[in-house]
Protein backbone atom coordinates (compact mmCIF):
# COMPACT_ATOMS: atom_id res chain seq x y z
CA UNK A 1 -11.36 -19.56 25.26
CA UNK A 2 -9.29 -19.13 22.40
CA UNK A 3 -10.40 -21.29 19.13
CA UNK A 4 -8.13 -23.78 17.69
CA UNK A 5 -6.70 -23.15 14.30
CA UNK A 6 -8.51 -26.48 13.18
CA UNK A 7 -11.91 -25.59 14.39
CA UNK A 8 -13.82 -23.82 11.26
CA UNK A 9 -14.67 -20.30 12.13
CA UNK A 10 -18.53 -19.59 12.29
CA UNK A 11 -20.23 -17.95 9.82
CA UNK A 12 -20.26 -14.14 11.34
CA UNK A 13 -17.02 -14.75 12.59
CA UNK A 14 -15.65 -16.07 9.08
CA UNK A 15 -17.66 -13.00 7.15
CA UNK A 16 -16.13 -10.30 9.67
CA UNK A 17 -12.40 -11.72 8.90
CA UNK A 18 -13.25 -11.61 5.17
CA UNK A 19 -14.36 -7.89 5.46
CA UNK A 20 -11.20 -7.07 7.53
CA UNK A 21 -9.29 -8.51 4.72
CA UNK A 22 -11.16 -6.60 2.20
CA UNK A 23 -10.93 -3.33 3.69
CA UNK A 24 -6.84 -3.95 4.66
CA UNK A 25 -6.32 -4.76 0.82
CA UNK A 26 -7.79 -1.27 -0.25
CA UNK A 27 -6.41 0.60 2.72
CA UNK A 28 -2.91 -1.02 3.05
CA UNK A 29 -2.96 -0.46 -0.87
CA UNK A 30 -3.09 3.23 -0.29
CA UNK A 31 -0.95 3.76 3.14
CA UNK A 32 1.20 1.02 4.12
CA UNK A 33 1.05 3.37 7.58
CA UNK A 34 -3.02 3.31 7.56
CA UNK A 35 -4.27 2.85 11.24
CA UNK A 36 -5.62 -0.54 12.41
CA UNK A 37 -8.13 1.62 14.12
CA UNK A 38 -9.39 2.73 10.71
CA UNK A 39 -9.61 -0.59 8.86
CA UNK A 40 -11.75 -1.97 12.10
CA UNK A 41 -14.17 0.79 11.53
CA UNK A 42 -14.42 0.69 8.07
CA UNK A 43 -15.08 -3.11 8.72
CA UNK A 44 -17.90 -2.06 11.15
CA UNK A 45 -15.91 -4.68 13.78
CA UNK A 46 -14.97 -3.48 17.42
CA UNK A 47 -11.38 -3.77 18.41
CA UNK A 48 -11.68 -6.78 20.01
CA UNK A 49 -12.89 -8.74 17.20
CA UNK A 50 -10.49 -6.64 14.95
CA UNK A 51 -7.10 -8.01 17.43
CA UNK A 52 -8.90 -11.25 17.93
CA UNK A 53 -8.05 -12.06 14.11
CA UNK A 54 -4.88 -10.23 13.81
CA UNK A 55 -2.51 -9.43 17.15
CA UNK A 56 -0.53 -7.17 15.34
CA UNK A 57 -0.01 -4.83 12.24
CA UNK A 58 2.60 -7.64 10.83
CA UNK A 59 -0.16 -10.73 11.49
CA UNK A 60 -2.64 -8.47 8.77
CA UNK A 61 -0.28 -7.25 6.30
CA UNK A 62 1.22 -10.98 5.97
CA UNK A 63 -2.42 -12.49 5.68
CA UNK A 64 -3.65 -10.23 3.38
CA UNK A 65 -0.70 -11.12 1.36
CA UNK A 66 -1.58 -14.39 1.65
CA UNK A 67 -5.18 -14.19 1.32
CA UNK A 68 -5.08 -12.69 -2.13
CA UNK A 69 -2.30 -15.16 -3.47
CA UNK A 70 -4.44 -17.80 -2.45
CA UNK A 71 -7.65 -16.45 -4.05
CA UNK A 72 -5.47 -16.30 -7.09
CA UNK A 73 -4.51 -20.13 -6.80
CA UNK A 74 -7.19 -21.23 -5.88
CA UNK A 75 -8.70 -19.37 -8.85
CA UNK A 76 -6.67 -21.88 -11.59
CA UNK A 77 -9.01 -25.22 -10.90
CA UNK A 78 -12.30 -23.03 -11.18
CA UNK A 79 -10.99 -21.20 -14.51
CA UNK A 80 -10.21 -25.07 -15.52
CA UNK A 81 -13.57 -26.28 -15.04
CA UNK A 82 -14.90 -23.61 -16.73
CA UNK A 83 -13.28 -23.06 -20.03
CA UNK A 84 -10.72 -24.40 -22.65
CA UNK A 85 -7.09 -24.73 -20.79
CA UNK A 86 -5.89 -21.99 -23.11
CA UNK A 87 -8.66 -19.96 -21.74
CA UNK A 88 -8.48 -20.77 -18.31
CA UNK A 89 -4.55 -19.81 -18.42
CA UNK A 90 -5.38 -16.07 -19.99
CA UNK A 91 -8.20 -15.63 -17.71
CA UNK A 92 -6.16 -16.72 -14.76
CA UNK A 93 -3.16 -14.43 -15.71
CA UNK A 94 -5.25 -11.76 -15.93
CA UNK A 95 -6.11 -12.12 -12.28
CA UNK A 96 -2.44 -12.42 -11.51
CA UNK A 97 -1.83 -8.80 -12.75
CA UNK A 98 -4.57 -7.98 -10.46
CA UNK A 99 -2.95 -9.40 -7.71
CA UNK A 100 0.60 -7.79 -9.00
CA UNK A 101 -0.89 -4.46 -8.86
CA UNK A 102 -2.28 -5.03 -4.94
CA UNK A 103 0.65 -6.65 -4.03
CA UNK A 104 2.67 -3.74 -5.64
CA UNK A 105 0.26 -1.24 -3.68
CA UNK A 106 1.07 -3.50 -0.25
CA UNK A 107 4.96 -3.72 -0.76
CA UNK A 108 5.51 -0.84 1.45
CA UNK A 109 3.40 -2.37 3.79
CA UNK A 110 5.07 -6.03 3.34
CA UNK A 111 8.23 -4.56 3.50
CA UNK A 112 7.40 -3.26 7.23
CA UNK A 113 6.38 -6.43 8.46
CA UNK A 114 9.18 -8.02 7.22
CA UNK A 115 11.62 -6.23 7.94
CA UNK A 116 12.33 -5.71 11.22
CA UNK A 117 14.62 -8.43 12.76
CA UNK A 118 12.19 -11.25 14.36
CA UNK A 119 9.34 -10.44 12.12
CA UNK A 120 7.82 -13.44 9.67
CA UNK A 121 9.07 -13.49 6.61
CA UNK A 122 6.94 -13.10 3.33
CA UNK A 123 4.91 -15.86 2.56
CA UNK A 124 6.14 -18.22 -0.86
CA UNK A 125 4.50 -17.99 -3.26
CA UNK A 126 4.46 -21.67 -3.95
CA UNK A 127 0.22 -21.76 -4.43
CA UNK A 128 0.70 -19.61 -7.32
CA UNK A 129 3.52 -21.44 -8.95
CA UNK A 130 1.07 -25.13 -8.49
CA UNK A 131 -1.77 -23.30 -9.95
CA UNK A 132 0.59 -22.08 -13.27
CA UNK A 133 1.95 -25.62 -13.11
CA UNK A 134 -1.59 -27.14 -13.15
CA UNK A 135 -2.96 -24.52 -15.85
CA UNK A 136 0.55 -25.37 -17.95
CA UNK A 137 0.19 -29.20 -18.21
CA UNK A 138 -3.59 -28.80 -19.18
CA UNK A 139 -3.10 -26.80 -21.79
CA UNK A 140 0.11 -29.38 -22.66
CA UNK A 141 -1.87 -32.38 -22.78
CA UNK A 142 -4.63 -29.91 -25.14
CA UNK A 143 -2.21 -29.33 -27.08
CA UNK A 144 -2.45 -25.17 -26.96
CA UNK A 145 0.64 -24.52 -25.00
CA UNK A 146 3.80 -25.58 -26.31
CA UNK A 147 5.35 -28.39 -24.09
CA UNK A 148 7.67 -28.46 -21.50
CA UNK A 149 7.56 -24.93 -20.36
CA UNK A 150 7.82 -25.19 -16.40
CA UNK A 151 5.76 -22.65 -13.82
CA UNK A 152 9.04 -21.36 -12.94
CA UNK A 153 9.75 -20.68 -16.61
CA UNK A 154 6.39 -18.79 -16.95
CA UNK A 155 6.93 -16.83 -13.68
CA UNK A 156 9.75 -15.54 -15.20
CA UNK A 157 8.43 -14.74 -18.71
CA UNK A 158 5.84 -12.69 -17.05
CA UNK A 159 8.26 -11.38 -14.26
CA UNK A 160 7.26 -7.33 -16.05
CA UNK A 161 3.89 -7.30 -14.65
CA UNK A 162 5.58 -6.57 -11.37
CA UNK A 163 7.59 -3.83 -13.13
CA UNK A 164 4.62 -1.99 -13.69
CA UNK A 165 3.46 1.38 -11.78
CA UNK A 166 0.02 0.02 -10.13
CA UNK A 167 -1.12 3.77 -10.01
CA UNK A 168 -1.07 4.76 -13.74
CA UNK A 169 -3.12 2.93 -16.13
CA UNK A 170 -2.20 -0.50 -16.10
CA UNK A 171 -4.03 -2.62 -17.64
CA UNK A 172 -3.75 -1.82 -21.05
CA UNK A 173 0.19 -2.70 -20.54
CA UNK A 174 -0.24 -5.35 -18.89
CA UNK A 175 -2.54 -6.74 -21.34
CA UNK A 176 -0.09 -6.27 -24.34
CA UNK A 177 2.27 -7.83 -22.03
CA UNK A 178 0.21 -10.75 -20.97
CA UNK A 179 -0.94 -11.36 -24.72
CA UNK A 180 3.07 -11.66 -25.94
CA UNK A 181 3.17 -14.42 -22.96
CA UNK A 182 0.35 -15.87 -24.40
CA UNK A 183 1.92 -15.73 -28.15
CA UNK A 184 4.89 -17.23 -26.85
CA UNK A 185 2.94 -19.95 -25.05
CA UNK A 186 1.22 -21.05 -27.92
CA UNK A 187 3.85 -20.97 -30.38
CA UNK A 188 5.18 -24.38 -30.98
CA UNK A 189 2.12 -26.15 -29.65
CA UNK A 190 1.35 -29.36 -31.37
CA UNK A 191 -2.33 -28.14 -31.73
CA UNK A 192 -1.71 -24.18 -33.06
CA UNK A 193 0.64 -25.40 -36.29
């Protein structure tokens, strides 16, 4: 009997979908061509359970897409309850070039599963642009981030993290490029004058 999708997984069930998600991010990020086969053993699942939570190549790519842009969303509220909204907002974008450079490594593979006519189309990324919306207004209202810059407006300004090659050394661009954000971000804010 097939589960419904609003009956929570169990726990082993939930852990072995996690790991098949882990291991796709790393593999897919390497081979958009990698074989399912592979990622189930390096999972330690069986087939079964492996096709049980994904029917088809397209089914994994898109969730694992999806997956890590949610982790990253989801990532904004915790950041918020744990430091200044200035800090939360570096912190988070810092974990948005992470996901730029996966989701740069999985573009081949997105681009397969999308592709073809009848596929599913990328996911939105509409959780990322609520979390930079929620991170923006908090750091408003603290007066750190100048006011009235929209998530859209942000998504732009750091637009060049997707620019950069995920298999050279990254991060110290994108940290020089993520810092002039943050410059820009402050400047103008009622409490950095």
């Amino acid at each position: 009997m097939r589960q419904s999708k609003q009956t929570p997984l169990r726990s082993d069930a939930r852990r072995n979908r996690e790991r098949i998600l882990d291991v796709a991010l790393a593999e897919l990020t390497r081979s958009a061509n990698v074989p399912l086969s592979a990622i189930a053993k390096k999972a330690c699942v069986g087939q079964g359970t492996f096709y049980r939570n994904f029917p088809s190549r397209e089914a994994l790519v898109l969730e694992v897409y999806r997956h890590e842009m949610q982790q990253v969303a989801d990532a904004a509220a915790q950041l918020l309850d744990k430091y200044e909204p200035d800090r939360a907002l570096r912190e988070w974008m810092d974990r948005l070039a992470r996901f730029a450079m996966a989701k740069a490594g999985l573009a081949d593979a997105i681009r397969q599963a999308t592709s073809a006519p009848g596929n599913a189309e990328k996911p939105g990324h509409g959780p990322v642009t609520r979390a930079a919306e929620l991170l923006l207004r908090a750091g408003e209202e603290a007066g750190t981030i100048r006011p009235g810059v929209t998530a859209e407006d942000f998504l732009l300004a750091i637009a060049g993290l997707w620019q950069i090659d995920p298999r050279g050394d990254w991060q110290p661009r994108a940290e020089r490029l993520l810092g002039l954000v943050m410059d820009g971000l402050r400047a103008g804010a009622p409490g950095e004058q």
